[in-house]
Protein backbone atom coordinates (compact mmCIF):
# COMPACT_ATOMS: atom_id res chain seq x y z
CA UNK A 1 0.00 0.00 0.00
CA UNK A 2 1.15 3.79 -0.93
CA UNK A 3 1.59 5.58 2.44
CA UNK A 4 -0.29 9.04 2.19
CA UNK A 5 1.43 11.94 1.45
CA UNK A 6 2.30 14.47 4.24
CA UNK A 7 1.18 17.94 3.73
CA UNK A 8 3.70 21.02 2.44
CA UNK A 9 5.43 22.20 4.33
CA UNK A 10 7.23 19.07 5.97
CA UNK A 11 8.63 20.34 9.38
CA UNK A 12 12.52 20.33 10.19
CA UNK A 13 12.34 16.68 11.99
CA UNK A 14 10.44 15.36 9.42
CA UNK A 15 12.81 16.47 6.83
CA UNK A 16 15.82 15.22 8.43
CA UNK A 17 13.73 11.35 8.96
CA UNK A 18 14.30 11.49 4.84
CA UNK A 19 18.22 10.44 5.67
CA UNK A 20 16.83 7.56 7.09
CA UNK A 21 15.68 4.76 4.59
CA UNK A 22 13.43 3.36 7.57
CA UNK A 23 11.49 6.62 7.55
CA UNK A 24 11.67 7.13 3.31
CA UNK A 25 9.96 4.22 3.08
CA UNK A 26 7.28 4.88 5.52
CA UNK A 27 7.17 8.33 3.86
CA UNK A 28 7.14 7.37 0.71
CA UNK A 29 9.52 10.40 0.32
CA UNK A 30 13.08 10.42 -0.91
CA UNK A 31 15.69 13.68 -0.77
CA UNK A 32 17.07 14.72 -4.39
CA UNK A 33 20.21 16.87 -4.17
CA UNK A 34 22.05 19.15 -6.45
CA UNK A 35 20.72 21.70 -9.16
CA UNK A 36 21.07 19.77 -12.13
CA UNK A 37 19.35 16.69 -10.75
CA UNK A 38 16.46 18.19 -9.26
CA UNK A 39 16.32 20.30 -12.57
CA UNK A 40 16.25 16.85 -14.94
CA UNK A 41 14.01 14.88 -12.98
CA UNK A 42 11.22 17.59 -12.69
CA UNK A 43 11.37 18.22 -16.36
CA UNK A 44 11.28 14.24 -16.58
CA UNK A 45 8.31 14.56 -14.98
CA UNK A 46 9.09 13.11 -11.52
CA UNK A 47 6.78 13.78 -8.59
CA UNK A 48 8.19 16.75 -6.71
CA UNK A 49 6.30 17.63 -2.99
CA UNK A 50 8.51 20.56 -2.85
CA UNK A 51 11.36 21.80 -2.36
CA UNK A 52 13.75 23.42 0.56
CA UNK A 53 16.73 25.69 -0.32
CA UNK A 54 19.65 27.74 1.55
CA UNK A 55 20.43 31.26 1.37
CA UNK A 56 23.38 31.02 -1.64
CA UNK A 57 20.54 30.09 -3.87
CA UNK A 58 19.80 33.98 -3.99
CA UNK A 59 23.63 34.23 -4.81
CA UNK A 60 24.21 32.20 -7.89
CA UNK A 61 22.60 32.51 -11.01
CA UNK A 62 21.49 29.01 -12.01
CA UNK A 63 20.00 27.98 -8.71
CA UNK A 64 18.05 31.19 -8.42
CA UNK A 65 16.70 30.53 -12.26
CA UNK A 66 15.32 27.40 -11.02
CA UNK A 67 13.72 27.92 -7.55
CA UNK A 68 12.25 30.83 -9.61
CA UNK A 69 10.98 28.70 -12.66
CA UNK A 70 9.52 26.22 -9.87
CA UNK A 71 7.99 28.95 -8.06
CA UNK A 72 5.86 29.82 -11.16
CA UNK A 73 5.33 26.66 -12.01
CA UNK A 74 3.48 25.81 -8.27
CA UNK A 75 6.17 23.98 -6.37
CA UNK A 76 6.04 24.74 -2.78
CA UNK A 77 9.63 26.01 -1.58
CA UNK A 78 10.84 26.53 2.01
CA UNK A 79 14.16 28.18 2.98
CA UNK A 80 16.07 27.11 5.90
CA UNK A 81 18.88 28.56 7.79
CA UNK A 82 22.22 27.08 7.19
CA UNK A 83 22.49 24.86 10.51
CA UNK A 84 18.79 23.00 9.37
CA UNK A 85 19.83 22.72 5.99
CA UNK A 86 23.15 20.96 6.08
CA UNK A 87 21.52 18.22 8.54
CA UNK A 88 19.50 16.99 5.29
CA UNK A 89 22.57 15.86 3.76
CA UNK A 90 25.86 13.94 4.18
CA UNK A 91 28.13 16.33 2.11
CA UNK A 92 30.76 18.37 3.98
CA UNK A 93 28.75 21.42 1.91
CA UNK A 94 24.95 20.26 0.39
CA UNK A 95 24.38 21.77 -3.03
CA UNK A 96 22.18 24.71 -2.55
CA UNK A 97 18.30 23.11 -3.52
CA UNK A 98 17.13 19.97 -2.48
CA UNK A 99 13.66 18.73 -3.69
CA UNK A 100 11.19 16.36 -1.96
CA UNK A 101 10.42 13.59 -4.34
CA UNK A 102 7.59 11.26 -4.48
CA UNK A 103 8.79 7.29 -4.52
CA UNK A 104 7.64 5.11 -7.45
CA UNK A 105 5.77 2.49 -6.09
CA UNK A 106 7.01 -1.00 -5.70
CA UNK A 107 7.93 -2.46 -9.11
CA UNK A 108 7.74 -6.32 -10.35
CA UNK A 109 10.04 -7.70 -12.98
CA UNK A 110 8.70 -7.89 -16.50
CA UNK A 111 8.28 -10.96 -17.50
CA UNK A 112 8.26 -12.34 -20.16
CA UNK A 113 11.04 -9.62 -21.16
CA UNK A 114 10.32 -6.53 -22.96
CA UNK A 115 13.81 -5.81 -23.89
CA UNK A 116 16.37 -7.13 -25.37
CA UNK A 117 18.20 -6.36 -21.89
CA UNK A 118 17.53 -6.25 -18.30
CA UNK A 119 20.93 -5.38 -16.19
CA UNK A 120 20.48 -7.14 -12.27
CA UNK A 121 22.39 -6.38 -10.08
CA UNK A 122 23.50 -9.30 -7.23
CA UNK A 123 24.30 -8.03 -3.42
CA UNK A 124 26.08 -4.66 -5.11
CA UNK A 125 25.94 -2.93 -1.90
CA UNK A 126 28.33 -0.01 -2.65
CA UNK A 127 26.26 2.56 -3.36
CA UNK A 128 28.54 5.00 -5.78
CA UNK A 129 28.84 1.88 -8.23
CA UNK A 130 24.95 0.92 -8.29
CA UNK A 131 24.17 4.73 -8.92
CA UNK A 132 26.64 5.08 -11.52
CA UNK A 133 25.08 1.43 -13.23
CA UNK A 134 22.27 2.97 -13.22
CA UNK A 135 23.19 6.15 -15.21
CA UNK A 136 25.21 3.77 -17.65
CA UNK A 137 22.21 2.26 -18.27
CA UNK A 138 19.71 4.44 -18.89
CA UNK A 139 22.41 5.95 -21.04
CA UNK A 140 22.67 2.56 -23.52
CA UNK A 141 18.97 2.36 -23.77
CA UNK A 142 18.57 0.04 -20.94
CA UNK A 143 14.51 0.47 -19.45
CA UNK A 144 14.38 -2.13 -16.53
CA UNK A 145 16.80 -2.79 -13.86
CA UNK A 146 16.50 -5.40 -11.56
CA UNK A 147 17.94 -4.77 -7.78
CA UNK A 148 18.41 -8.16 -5.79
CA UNK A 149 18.65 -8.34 -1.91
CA UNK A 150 21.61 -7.36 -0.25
CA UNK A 151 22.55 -3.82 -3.40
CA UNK A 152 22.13 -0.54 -2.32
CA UNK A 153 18.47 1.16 -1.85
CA UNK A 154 17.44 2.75 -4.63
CA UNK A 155 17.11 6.10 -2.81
CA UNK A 156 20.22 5.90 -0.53
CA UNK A 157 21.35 9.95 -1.50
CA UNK A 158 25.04 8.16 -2.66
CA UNK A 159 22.88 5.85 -5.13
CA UNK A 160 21.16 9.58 -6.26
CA UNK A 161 23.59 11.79 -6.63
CA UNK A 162 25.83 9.28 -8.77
CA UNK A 163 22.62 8.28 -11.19
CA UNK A 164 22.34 12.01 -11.67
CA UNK A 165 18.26 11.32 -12.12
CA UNK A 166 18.76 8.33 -14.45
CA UNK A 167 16.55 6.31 -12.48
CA UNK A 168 13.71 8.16 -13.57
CA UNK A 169 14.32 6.96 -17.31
CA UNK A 170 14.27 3.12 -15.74
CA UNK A 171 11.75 1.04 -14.14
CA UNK A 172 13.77 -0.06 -11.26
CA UNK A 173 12.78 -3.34 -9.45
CA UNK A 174 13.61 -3.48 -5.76
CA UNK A 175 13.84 -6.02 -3.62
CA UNK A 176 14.26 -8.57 -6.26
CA UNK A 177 14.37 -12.46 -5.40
CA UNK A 178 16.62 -12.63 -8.58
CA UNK A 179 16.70 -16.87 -8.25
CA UNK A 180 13.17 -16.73 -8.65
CA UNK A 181 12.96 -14.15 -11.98
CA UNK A 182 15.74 -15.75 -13.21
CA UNK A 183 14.06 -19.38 -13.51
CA UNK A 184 10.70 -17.23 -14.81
CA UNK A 185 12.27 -15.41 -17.33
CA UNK A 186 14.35 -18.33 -18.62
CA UNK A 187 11.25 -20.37 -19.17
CA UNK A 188 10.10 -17.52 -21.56
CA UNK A 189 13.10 -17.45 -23.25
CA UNK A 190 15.33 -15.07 -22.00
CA UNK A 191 19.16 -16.42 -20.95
CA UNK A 192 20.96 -15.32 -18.54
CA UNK A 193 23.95 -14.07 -18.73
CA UNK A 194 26.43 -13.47 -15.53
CA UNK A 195 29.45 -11.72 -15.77
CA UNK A 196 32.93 -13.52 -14.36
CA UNK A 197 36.32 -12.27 -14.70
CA UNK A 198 37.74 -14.96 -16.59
CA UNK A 199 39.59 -13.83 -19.89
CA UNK A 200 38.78 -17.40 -21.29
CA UNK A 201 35.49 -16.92 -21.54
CA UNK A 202 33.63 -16.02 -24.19
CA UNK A 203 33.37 -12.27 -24.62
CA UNK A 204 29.58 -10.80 -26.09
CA UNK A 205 30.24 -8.40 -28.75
CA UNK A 206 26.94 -7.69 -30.44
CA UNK A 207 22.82 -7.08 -29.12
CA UNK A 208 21.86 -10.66 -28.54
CA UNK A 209 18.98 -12.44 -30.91
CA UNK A 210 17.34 -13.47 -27.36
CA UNK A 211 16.25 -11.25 -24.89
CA UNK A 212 18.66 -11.42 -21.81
CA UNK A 213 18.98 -10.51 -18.37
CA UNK A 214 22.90 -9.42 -17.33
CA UNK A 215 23.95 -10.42 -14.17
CA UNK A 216 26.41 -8.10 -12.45
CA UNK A 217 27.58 -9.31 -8.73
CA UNK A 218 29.95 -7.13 -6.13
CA UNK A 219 33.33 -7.07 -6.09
CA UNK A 220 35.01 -8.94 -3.56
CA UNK A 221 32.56 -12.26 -3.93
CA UNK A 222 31.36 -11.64 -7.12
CA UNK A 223 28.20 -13.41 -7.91
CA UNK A 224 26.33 -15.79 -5.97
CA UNK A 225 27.37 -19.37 -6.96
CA UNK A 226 23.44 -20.25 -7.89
CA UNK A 227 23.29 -18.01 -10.03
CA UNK A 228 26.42 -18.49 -11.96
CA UNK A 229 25.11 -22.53 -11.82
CA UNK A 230 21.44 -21.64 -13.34
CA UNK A 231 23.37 -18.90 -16.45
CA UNK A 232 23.10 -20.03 -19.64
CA UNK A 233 26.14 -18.12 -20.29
CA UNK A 234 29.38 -16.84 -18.05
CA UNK A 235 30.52 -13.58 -19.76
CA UNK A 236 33.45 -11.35 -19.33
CA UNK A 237 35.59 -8.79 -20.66
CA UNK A 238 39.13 -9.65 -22.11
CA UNK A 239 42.25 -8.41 -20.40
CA UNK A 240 45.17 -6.70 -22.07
CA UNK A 241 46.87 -5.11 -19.73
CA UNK A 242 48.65 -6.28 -15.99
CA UNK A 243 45.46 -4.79 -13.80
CA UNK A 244 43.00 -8.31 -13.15
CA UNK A 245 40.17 -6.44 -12.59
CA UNK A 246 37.45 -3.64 -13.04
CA UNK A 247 35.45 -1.62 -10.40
CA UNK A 248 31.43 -3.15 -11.30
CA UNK A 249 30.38 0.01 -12.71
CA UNK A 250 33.61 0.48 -15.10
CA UNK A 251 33.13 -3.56 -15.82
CA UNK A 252 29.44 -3.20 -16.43
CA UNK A 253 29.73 -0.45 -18.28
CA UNK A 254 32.07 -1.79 -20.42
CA UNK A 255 29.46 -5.00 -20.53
CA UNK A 256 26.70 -2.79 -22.02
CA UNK A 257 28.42 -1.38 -24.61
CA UNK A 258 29.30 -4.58 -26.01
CA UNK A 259 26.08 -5.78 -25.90
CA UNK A 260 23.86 -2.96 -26.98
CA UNK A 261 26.19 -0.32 -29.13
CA UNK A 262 27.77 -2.58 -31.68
CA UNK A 263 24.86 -4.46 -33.32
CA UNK A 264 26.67 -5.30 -36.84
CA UNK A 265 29.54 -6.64 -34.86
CA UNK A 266 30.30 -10.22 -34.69
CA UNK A 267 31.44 -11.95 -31.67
């Protein structure tokens, strides 16, 4: 069930429960930070409840633009003094606008596919790398992105401010049981497809004729063993040089370029 929406203007304890996943879910609320991310996912036509603001945003050009253009447009703002302000974020210095979003409500995997893609992600928990796969993703194309137990909330700030509002381009599926989506998808003919580092294996270099789910795990334990049992195919990305390894985001990155930007290109 969608909790009800609190009424604008949220008071300064209720603001500060948004640093809390407990309380964002129970809210329904999530914090946005930064200018250009609050600017993209209004215009993408996320839910905003408002917004709250510093004093510098009457001091620089682009953030007074936008609390402005809000303003017209009907978004409630609220200014707070610098003490109440920087306890809504966990930056040395917040950027100076932060907008009150409305969470998407719970999502459930597509399946059968709709895509020739679905990136999952398996017990990512860092939350710089899942934000940044997220942005990659949305960047190639990608539309669905499945989140298993144990990787970063979607709404974590760190997941936020590296997607950069990406994850309003995706339908983003959180909690996932991924074992069980996995074995449902695969019996309506996706593969999957989980990524190893292991330069004998066979490297995808073109947008696969099946629909497929990639499987991206964390870095020191990579991905769980059942998984990599149920794949239809191990994947990974061939080594020239003396480092062993890539960061998940760099690696996955990497992963969906091969899969979705070179369609004439053999493997």
């Amino acid at each position: 069930m969608t909790p009800s929406l609190p009424s604008w203007p949220l008071g300064k304890s209720t603001l500060h429960k948004l640093t809390s996943k407990k309380y964002r879910q129970q809210l329904g609320l999530y914090l946005l930070e930064g200018t250009a991310a609050v600017h993209d996912a209004w215009k993408q036509g996320g839910q905003v409840l408002g917004v709250v603001h510093d004093a510098r945003v009457e001091e620089r050009v682009t953030e007074h633009a936008l609390v402005e253009e809000m303003r017209e447009a009907g978004i409630p703002l609220t200014a707070l003094n610098a003490a109440d302000y920087k306890r809504l974020s966990d930056q040395h210095t917040p950027p100076p606008v932060i907008a009150v979003m409305v969470a998407e409500g719970s999502a459930q995997p597509t399946i059968p596919l709709a895509d020739p893609l679905v990136l999952a992600l398996d017990q990512v928990a860092d939350p710089g790398n899942v934000g940044t796969l997220l942005r990659a993703a949305a960047f190639y194309g990608v539309r669905e992105v499945w989140l298993g137990e144990g990787t970063a909330e979607l709404y974590n700030p760190k997941v936020l401010r590296a997607a950069m509002a990406a994850h309003l381009h995706l339908k983003v599926c959180q909690p996932v049981d991924l074992g069980q989506a996995f074995k449902h998808a695969q019996k309506q003919g996706a593969q999957v497809h989980v990524a190893v580092v292991d330069g004998s294996t066979e490297v995808v270099r073109n947008q696969p004729d099946t629909p497929v789910i990639l499987v991206l795990g964390n870095e020191p334990h990579g991905i769980q063993q059942e998984y990599v049992e149920m794949a239809d195919r191990p994947v990974a990305i061939e080594r020239i040089g003396p480092v062993d390894s890539l960061n998940v985001a760099m690696a996955g990155t990497v992963f969906l370029d091969r899969y979705l930007s070179h369609p004439t290109r053999g493997a």
